[in-house]
Protein backbone atom coordinates (compact mmCIF):
# COMPACT_ATOMS: atom_id res chain seq x y z
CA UNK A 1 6.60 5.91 5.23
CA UNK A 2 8.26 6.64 1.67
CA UNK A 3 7.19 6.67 -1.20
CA UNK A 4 8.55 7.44 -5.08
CA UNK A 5 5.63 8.50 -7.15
CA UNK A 6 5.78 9.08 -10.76
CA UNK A 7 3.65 10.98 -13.24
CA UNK A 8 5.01 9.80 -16.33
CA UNK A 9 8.35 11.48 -16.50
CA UNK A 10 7.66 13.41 -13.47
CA UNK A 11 8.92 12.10 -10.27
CA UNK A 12 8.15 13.49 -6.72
CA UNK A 13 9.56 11.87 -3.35
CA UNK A 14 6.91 11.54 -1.14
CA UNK A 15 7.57 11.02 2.52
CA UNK A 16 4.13 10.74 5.17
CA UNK A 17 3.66 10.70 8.99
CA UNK A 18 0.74 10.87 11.36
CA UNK A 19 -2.32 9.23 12.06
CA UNK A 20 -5.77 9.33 10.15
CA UNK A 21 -7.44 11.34 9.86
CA UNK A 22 -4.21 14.03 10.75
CA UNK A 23 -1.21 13.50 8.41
CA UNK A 24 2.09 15.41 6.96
CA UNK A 25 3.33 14.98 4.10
CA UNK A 26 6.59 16.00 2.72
CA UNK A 27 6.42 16.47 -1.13
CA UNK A 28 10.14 16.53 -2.43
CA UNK A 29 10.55 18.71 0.68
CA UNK A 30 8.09 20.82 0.92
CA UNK A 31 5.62 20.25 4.28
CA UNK A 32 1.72 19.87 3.78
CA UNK A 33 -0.62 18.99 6.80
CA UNK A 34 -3.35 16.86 5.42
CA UNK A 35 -6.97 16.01 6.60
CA UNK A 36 -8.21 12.87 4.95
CA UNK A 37 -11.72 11.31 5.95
CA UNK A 38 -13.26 8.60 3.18
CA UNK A 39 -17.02 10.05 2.06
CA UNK A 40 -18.85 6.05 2.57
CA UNK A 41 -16.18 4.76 -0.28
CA UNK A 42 -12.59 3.98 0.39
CA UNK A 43 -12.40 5.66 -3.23
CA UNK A 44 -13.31 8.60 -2.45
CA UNK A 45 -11.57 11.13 -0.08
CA UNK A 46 -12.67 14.59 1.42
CA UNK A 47 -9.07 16.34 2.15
CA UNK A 48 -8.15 19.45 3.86
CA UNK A 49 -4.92 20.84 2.15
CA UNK A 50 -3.03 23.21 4.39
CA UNK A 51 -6.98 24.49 4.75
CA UNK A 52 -8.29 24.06 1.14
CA UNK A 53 -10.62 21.79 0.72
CA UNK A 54 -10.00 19.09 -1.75
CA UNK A 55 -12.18 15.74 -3.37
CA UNK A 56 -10.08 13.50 -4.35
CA UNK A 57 -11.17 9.90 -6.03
CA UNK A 58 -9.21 7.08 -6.33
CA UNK A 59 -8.52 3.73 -8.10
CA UNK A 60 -5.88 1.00 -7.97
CA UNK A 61 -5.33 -0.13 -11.08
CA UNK A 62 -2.45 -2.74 -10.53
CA UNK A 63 -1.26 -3.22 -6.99
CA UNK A 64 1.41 -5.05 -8.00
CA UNK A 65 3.07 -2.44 -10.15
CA UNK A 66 1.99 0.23 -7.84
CA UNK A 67 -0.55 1.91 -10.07
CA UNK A 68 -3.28 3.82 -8.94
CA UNK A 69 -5.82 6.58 -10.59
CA UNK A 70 -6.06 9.55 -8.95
CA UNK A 71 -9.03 12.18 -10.15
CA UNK A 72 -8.80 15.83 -8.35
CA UNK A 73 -10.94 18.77 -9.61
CA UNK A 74 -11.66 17.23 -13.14
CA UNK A 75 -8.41 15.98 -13.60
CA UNK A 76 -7.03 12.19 -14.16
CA UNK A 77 -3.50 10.95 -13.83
CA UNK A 78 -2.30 6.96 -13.56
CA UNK A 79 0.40 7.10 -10.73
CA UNK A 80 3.05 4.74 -9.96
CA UNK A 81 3.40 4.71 -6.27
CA UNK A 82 6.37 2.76 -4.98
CA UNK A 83 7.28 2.45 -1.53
CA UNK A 84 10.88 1.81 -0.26
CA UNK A 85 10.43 -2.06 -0.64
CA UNK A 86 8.86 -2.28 -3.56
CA UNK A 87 11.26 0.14 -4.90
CA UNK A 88 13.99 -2.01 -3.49
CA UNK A 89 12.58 -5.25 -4.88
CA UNK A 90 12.06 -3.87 -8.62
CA UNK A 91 15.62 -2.00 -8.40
CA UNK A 92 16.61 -5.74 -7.66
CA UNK A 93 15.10 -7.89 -9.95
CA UNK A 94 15.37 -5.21 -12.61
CA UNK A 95 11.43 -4.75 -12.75
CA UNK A 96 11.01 -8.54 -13.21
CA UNK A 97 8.80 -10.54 -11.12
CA UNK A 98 9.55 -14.22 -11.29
CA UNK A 99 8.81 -17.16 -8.91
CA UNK A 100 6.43 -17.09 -5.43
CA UNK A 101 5.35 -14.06 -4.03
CA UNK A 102 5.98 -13.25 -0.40
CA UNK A 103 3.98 -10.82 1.67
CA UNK A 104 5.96 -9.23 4.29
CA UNK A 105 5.24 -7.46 6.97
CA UNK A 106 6.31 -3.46 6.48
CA UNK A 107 6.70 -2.96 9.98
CA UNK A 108 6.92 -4.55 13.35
CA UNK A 109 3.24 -4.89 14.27
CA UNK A 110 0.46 -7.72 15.63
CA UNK A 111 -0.80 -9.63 13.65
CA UNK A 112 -4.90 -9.31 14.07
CA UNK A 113 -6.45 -11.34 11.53
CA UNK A 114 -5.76 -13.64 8.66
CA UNK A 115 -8.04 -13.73 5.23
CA UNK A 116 -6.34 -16.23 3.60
CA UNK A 117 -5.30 -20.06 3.58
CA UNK A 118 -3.63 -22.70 1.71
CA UNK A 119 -5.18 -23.40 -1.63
CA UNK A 120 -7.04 -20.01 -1.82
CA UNK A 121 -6.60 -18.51 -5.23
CA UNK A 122 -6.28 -14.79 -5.14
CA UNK A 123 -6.11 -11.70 -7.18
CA UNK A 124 -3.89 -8.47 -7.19
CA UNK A 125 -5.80 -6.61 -4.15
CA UNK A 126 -7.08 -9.42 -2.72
CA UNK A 127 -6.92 -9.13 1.28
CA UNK A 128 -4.55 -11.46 2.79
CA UNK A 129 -3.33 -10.27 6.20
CA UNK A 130 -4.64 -6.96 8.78
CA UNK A 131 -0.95 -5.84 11.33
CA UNK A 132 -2.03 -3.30 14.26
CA UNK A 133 1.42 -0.78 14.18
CA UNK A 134 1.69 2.12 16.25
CA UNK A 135 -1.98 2.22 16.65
CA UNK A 136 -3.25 1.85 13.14
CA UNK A 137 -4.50 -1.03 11.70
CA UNK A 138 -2.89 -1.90 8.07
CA UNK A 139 -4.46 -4.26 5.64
CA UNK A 140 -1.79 -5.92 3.73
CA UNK A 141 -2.86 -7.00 0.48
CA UNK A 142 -1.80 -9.76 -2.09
CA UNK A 143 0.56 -7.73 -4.93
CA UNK A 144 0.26 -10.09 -7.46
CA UNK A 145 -2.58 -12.83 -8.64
CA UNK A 146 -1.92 -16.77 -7.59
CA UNK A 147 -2.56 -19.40 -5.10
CA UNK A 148 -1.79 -19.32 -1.49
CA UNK A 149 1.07 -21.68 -0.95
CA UNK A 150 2.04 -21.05 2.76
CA UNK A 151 0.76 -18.73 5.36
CA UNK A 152 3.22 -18.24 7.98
CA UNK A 153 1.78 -15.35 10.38
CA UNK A 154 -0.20 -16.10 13.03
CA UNK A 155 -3.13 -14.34 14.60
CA UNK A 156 -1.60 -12.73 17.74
CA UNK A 157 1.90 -13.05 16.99
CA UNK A 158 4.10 -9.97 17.06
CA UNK A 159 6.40 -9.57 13.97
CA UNK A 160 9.40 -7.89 12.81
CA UNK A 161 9.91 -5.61 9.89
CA UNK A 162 10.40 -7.71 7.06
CA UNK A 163 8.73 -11.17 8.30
CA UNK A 164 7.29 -13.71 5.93
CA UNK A 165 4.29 -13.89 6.04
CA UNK A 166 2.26 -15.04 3.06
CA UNK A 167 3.61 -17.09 0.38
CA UNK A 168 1.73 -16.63 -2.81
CA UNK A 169 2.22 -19.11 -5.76
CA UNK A 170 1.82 -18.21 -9.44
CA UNK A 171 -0.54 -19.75 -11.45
């Protein structure tokens, strides 16, 4: 997966592959092997770093502008983490969101479970759908606050890259 993240003016292309708790990461080029395993809070992370070990606590702050806080040895920074699609989608609209929402799926997958349905009002982070893809299980979660308007996947049903398949109303 990609991702652009920015640290105010600083930006760093961010490119990850693997399987937890074993990743690589690519910063702007440059290969890191990381060990990630969550310490009883999905907040907070005990990493290996090419063999140093790192704590690492984290927030999302707005999912649907990709913001997250991210605390490592003392130090705070608000990131904007963007992946390809949402990159896409804000390069589109010109950073305006406007109209329904739709989840869709980032990957071919399964569909395993559904949290959502018609009429549920929901919040930015708000569970709506869990894919299986290449193993891993991903939970996809609402971007943006509003009211469930459709819900198209289906528990069991294989998807493409791209599917619709949550349609989230504004308010």
């Amino acid at each position: 997966m990609k991702y652009t993240v920015r640290d105010g003016e600083r930006v760093w292309q961010v490119e990850i592959a693997g399987e937890a708790p074993r990743w690589s990461l690519r910063i702007d080029g440059r290969a890191l092997d990381i060990d990630a395993v969550h310490l009883g809070d999905d907040a907070v992370l005990a990493l290996l770093v090419d063999r140093e070990s790192v704590l690492a606590h984290t927030r999302i702050v707005d999912a649907a502008n990709g913001l997250v806080d991210v605390g490592i040895a003392g130090k705070h920074r608000r990131l904007e983490v963007l992946d390809e699609l949402a990159l896409a989608a804000r390069a589109a609209t010109g950073g305006r969101t406007t109209g329904a929402a739709i989840l869709s799926a980032p990957m071919p997958g399964l569909v395993v479970a559904i949290h959502v349905r018609p009429g549920d009002r929901v919040t930015a982070g708000t569970p709506l759908v869990v894919m299986e893809a290449m193993k891993m299980q991903n939970e996809l979660v609402a971007e943006s606050a509003g009211v469930v308007g459709e819900v198209r996947a289906v528990v069991g049903a294989a998807v493409e890259s791209g599917a619709p398949l949550v349609v989230i109303e504004p308010e």
